[in-house]
Protein backbone atom coordinates (compact mmCIF):
# COMPACT_ATOMS: atom_id res chain seq x y z
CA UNK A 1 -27.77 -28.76 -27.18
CA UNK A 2 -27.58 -27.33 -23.92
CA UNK A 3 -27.01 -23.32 -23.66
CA UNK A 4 -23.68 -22.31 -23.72
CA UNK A 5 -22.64 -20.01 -20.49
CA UNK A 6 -19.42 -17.84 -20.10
CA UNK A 7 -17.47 -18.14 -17.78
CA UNK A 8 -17.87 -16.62 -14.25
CA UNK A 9 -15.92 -13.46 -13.96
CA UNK A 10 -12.59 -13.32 -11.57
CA UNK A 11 -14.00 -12.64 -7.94
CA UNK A 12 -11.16 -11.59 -5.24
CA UNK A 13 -13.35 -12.48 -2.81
CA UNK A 14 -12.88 -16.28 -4.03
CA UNK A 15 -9.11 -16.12 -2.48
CA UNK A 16 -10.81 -16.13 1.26
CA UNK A 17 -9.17 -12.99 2.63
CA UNK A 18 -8.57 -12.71 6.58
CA UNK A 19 -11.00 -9.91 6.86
CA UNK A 20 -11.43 -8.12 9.03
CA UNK A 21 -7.78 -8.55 10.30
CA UNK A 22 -6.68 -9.11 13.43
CA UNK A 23 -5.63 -6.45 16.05
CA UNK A 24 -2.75 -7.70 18.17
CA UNK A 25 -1.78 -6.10 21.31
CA UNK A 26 1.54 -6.01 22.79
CA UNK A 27 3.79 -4.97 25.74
CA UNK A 28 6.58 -2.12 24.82
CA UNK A 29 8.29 -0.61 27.17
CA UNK A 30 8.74 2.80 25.38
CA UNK A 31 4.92 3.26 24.81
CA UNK A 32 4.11 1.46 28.70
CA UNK A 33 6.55 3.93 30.41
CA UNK A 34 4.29 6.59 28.84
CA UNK A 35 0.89 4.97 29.67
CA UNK A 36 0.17 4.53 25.78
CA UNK A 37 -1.25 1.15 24.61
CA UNK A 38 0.21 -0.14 21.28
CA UNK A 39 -2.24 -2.07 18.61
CA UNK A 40 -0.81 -3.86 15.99
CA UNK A 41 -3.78 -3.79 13.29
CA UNK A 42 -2.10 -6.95 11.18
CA UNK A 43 -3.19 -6.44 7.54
CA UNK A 44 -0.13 -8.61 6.70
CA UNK A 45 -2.20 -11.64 7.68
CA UNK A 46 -4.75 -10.62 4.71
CA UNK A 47 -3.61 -13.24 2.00
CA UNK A 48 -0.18 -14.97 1.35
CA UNK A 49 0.30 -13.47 -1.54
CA UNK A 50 -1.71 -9.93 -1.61
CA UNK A 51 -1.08 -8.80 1.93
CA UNK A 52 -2.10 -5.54 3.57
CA UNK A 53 -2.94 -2.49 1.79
CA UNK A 54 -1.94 -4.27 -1.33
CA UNK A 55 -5.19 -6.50 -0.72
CA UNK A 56 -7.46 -3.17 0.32
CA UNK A 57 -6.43 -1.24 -2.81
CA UNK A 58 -6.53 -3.85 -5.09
CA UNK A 59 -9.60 -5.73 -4.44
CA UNK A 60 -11.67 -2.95 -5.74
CA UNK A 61 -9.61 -2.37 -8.96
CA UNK A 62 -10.08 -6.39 -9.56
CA UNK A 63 -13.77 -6.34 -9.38
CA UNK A 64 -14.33 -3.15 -11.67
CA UNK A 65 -12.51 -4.70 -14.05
CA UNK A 66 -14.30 -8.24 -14.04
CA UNK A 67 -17.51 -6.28 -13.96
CA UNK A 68 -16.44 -4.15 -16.84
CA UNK A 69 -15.68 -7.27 -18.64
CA UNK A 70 -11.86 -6.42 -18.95
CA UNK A 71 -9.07 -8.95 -18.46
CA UNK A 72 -5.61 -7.13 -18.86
CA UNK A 73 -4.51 -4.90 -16.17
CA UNK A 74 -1.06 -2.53 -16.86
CA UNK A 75 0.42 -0.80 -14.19
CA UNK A 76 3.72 0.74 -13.10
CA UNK A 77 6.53 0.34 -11.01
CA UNK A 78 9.96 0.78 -10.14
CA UNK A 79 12.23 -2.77 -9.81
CA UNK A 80 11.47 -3.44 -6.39
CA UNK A 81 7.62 -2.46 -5.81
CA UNK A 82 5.43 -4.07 -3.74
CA UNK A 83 2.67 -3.28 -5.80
CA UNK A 84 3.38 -4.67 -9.20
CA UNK A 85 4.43 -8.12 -7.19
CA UNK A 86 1.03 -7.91 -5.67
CA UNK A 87 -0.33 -6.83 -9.12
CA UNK A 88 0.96 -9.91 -10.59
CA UNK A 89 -0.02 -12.56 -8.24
CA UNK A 90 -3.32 -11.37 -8.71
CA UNK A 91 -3.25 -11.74 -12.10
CA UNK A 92 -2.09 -15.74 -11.68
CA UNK A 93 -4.46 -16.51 -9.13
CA UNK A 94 -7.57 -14.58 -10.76
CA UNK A 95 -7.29 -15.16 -14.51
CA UNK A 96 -5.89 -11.62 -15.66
CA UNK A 97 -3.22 -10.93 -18.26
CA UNK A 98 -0.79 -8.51 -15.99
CA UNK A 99 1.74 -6.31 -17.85
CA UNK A 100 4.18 -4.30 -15.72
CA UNK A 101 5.87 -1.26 -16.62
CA UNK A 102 9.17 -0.80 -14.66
CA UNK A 103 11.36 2.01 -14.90
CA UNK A 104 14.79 2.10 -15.74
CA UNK A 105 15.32 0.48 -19.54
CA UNK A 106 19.02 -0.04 -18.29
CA UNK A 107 17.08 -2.80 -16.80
CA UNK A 108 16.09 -4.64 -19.74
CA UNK A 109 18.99 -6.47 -20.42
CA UNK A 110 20.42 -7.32 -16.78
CA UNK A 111 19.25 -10.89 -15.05
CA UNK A 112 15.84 -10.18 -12.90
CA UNK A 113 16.02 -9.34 -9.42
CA UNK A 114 13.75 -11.37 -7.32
CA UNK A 115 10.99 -9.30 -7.06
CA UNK A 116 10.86 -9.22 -10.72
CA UNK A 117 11.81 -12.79 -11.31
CA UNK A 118 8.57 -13.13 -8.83
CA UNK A 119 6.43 -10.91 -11.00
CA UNK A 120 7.52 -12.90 -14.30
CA UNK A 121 6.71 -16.37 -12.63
CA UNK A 122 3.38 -15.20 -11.84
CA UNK A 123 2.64 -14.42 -15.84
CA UNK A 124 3.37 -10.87 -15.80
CA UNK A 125 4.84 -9.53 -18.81
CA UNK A 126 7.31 -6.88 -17.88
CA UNK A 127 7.94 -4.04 -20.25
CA UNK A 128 11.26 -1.27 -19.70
CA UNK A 129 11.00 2.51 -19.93
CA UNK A 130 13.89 5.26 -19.52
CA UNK A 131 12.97 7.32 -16.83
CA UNK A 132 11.80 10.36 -18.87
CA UNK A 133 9.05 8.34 -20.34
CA UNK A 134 8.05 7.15 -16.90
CA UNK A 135 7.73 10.51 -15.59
CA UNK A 136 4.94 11.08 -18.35
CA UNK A 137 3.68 7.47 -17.95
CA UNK A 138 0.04 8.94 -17.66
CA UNK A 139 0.47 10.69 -20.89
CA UNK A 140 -2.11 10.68 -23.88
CA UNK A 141 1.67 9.86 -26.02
CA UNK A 142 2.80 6.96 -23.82
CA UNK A 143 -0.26 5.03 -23.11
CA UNK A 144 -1.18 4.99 -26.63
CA UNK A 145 2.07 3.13 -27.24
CA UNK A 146 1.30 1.04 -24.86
CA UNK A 147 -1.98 -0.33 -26.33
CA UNK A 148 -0.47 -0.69 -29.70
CA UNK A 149 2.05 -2.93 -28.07
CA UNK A 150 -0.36 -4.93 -25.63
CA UNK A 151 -3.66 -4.11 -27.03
CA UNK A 152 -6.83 -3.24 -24.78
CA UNK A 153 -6.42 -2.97 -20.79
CA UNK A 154 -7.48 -1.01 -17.77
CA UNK A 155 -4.71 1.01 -15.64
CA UNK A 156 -3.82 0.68 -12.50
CA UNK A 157 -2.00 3.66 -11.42
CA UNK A 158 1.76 3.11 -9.33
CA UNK A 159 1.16 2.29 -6.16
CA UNK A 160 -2.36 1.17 -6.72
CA UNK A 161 -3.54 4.39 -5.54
CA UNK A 162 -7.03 5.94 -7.43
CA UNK A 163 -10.79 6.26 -6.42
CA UNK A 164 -11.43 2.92 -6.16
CA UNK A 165 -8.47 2.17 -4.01
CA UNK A 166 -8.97 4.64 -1.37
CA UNK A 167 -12.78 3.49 -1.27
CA UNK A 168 -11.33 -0.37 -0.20
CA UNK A 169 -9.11 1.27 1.99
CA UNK A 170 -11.82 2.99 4.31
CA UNK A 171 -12.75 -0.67 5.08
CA UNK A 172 -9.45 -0.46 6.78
CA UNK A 173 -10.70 2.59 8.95
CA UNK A 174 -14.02 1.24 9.94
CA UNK A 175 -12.44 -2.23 11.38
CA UNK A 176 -10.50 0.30 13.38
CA UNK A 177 -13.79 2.10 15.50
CA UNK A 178 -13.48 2.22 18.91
CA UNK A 179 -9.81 0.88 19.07
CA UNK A 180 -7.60 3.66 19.03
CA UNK A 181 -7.32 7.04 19.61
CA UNK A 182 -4.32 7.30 17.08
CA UNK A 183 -3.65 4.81 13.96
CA UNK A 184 -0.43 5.25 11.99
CA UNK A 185 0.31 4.21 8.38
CA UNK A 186 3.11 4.09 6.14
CA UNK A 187 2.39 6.80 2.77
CA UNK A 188 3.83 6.42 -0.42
CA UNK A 189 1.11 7.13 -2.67
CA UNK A 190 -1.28 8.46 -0.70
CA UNK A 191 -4.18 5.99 -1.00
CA UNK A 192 -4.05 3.87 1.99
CA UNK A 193 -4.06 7.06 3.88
CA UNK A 194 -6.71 8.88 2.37
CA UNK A 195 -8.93 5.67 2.69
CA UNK A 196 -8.29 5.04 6.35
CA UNK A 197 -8.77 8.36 7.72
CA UNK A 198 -12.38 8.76 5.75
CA UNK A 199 -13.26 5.20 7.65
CA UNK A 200 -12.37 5.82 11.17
CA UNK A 201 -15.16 7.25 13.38
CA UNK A 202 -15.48 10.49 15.69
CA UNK A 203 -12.31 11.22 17.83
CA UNK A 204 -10.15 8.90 15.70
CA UNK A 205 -6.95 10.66 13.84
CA UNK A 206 -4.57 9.36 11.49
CA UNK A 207 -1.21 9.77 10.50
CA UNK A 208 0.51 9.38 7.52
CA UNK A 209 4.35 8.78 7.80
CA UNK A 210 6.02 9.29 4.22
CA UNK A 211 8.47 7.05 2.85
CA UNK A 212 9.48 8.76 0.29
CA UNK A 213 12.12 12.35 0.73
CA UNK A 214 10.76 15.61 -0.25
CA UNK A 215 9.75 16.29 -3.95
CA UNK A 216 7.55 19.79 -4.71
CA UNK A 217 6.41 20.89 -0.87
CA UNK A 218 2.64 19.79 -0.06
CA UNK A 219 2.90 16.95 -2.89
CA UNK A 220 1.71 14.10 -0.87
CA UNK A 221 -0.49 16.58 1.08
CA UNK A 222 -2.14 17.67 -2.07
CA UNK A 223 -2.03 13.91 -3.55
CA UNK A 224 -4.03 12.62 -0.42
CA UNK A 225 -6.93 15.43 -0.91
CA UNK A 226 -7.20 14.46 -4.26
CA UNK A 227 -7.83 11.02 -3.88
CA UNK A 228 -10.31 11.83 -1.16
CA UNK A 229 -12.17 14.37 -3.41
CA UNK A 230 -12.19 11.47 -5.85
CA UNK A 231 -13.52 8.82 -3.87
CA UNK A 232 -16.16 11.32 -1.33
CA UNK A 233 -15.98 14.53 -2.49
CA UNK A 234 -13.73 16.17 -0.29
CA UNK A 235 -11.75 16.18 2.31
CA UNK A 236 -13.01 13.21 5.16
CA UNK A 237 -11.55 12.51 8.58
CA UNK A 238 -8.87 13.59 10.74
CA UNK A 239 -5.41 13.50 9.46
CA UNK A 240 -2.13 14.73 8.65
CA UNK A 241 1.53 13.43 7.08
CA UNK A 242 4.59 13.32 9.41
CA UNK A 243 7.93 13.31 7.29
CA UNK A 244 10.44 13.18 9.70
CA UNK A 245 11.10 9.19 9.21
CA UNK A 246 11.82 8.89 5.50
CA UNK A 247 15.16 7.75 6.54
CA UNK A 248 17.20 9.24 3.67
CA UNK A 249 13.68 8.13 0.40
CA UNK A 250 12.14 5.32 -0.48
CA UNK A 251 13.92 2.27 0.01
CA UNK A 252 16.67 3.78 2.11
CA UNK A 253 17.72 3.19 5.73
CA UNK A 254 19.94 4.33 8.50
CA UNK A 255 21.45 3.05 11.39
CA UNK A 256 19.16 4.11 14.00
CA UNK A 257 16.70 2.81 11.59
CA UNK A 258 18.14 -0.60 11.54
CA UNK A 259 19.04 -0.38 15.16
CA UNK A 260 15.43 0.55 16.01
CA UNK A 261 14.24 -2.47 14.51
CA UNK A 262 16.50 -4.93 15.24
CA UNK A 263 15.87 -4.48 18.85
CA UNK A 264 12.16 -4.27 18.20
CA UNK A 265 12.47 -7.77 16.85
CA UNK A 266 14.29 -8.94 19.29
CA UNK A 267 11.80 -7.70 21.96
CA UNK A 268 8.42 -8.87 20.33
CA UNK A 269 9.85 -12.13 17.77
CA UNK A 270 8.12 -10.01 14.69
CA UNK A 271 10.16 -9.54 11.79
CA UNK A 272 9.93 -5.84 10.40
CA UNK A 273 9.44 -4.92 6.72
CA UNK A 274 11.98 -1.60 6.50
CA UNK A 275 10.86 0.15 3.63
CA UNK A 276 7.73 0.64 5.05
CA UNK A 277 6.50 -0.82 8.44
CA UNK A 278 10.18 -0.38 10.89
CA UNK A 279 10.05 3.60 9.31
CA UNK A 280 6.04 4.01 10.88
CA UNK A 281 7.21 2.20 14.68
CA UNK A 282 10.21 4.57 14.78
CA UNK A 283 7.93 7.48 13.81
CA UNK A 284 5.34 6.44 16.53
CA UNK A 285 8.45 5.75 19.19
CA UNK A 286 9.89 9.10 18.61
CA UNK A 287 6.50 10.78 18.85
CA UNK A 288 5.74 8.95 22.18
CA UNK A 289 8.75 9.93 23.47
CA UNK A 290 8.23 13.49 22.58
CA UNK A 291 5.29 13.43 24.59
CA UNK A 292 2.55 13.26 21.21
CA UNK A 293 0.34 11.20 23.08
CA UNK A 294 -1.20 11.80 26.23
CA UNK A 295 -1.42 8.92 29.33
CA UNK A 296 -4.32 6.51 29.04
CA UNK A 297 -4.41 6.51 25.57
CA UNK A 298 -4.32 3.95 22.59
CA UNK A 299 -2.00 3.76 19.55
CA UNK A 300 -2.38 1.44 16.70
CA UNK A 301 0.56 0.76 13.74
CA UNK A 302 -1.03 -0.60 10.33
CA UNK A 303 1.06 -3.58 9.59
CA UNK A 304 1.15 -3.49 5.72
CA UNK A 305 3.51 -5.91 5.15
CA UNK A 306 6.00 -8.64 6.00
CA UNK A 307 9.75 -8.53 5.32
């Protein structure tokens, strides 16, 4: 009898990501008036189904586990996230078991909203908390309740965001040498940040533009040193968190918000994702208007997602 072999553990790098992504240039008149070149670095284009920094932070995450022989992954999100979508469809297209813990048990008995009709298509099993167990989500209490339900797994945190997140996400940084003077990301947990400003080289700066509205002063600050202690040591690169452009929190818009991007669209044919991507163009408009960046230089926007 031949010798039985196991099989091969899940490999992202068997989905054929667009890496490194392209860089797309384009004409707009607020920026050209100024001098300023706009890049648009187009992480979008990444994979179908795990775009952008969903891709960069999960990729990681994926391989540890396969390497650590582990083929459940739990995470946590609220109804709508990106990440427990992305989370999901990696899940179906790699061979893991996904479980997904959303908050708001209110939830648990009302019809699925796309995203998590989405999640539950791709396998995931989806599993309600009230919102005072979700605050403690990390806790000793709650995640032993959650392997007595679903048995053995390995977390990944909300948002994606740990170690070996912000470690994919300096990939990010490192495509971006020599392009800009200035890249610009969406924050909402800190990782993609923290990642991209440890990968870009001498003379490059960052900047973080928050999604989400206040919460304890310096969280994010703090959050985004953290992860970089985690992943190097300490603090890396040149950075620093604008929160002007939250728009109201995560998930909310205004009108100039919509305006802004409705006429961005209808200058440059690119649909804009609002919870995330529209909130970092009007951030880098207003800046260059304000004078942020001087003549001659080079700007680029971190596309993270699609609409």
């Amino acid at each position: 009898m031949g010798r039985v072999t196991s099989p091969a553990p899940p490999d992202p790098a068997a989905l054929r990501p667009r890496l490194p992504s392209p860089l797309q240039e384009i004409e707009d008149e607020p920026f050209a008036r100024r001098g300023i070149r706009l890049l648009l670095k187009r992480d979008d284009l990444i994979h179908p189904d795990l775009p952008g920094n969903k891709w960069r932070k999960l990729a990681p995450n994926l391989r540890a586990a396969a390497a650590a022989g582990e083929r459940a992954l739990l995470t946590f999100g609220g109804a709508y996230s990106n990440h427990l979508r992305a989370t999901a469809a990696a899940g179906r297209l790699l061979g893991f078991a996904t479980i997904g813990v959303v908050r708001g048990d209110e939830l648990a008995g009302a019809p699925l909203n796309p995203s998590l009709a989405r999640c539950a298509a791709d396998g995931m099993r989806l599993h309600f908390v009230d919102r005072g167990t979700y605050r403690r989500k990390t806790g000793p209490d709650v995640l032993a309740a959650l392997h007595d339900r679903f048995g053995a797994f390995r977390v990944i945190p909300e948002g994606g965001s740990n170690a070996l997140a912000t470690q994919g996400c300096s990939e990010l940084g490192r495509e971006l040498h020599g392009t800009a003077d200035t890249v610009a990301v969406a924050c909402g947990t800190g990782g993609t940040l923290a990642g991209l400003a440890a990968g870009l080289g001498p003379g490059q700066r960052a900047i973080g533009f928050p999604v989400l509205k206040g919460g304890r002063p310096h969280f994010l600050q703090e959050t985004v040193e953290e992860l970089q202690r985690a992943a190097f040591g300490g603090r890396r690169g040149d950075w620093r968190l604008e929160d002007r452009f939250h728009c109201g929190g995560y998930a909310r818009r205004t009108p100039e918000l919509d305006a802004f991007a409705d006429a961005f669209e209808n200058r440059h044919g690119l649909p804009l994702e609002r919870i995330y991507v529209a909130k970092v163009l009007l951030g880098l408009t207003t800046l260059a208007g304000e004078g942020a960046f001087p003549p001659g230089s080079t700007v680029a926007a971190v596309i993270t997602g699609t609409p």
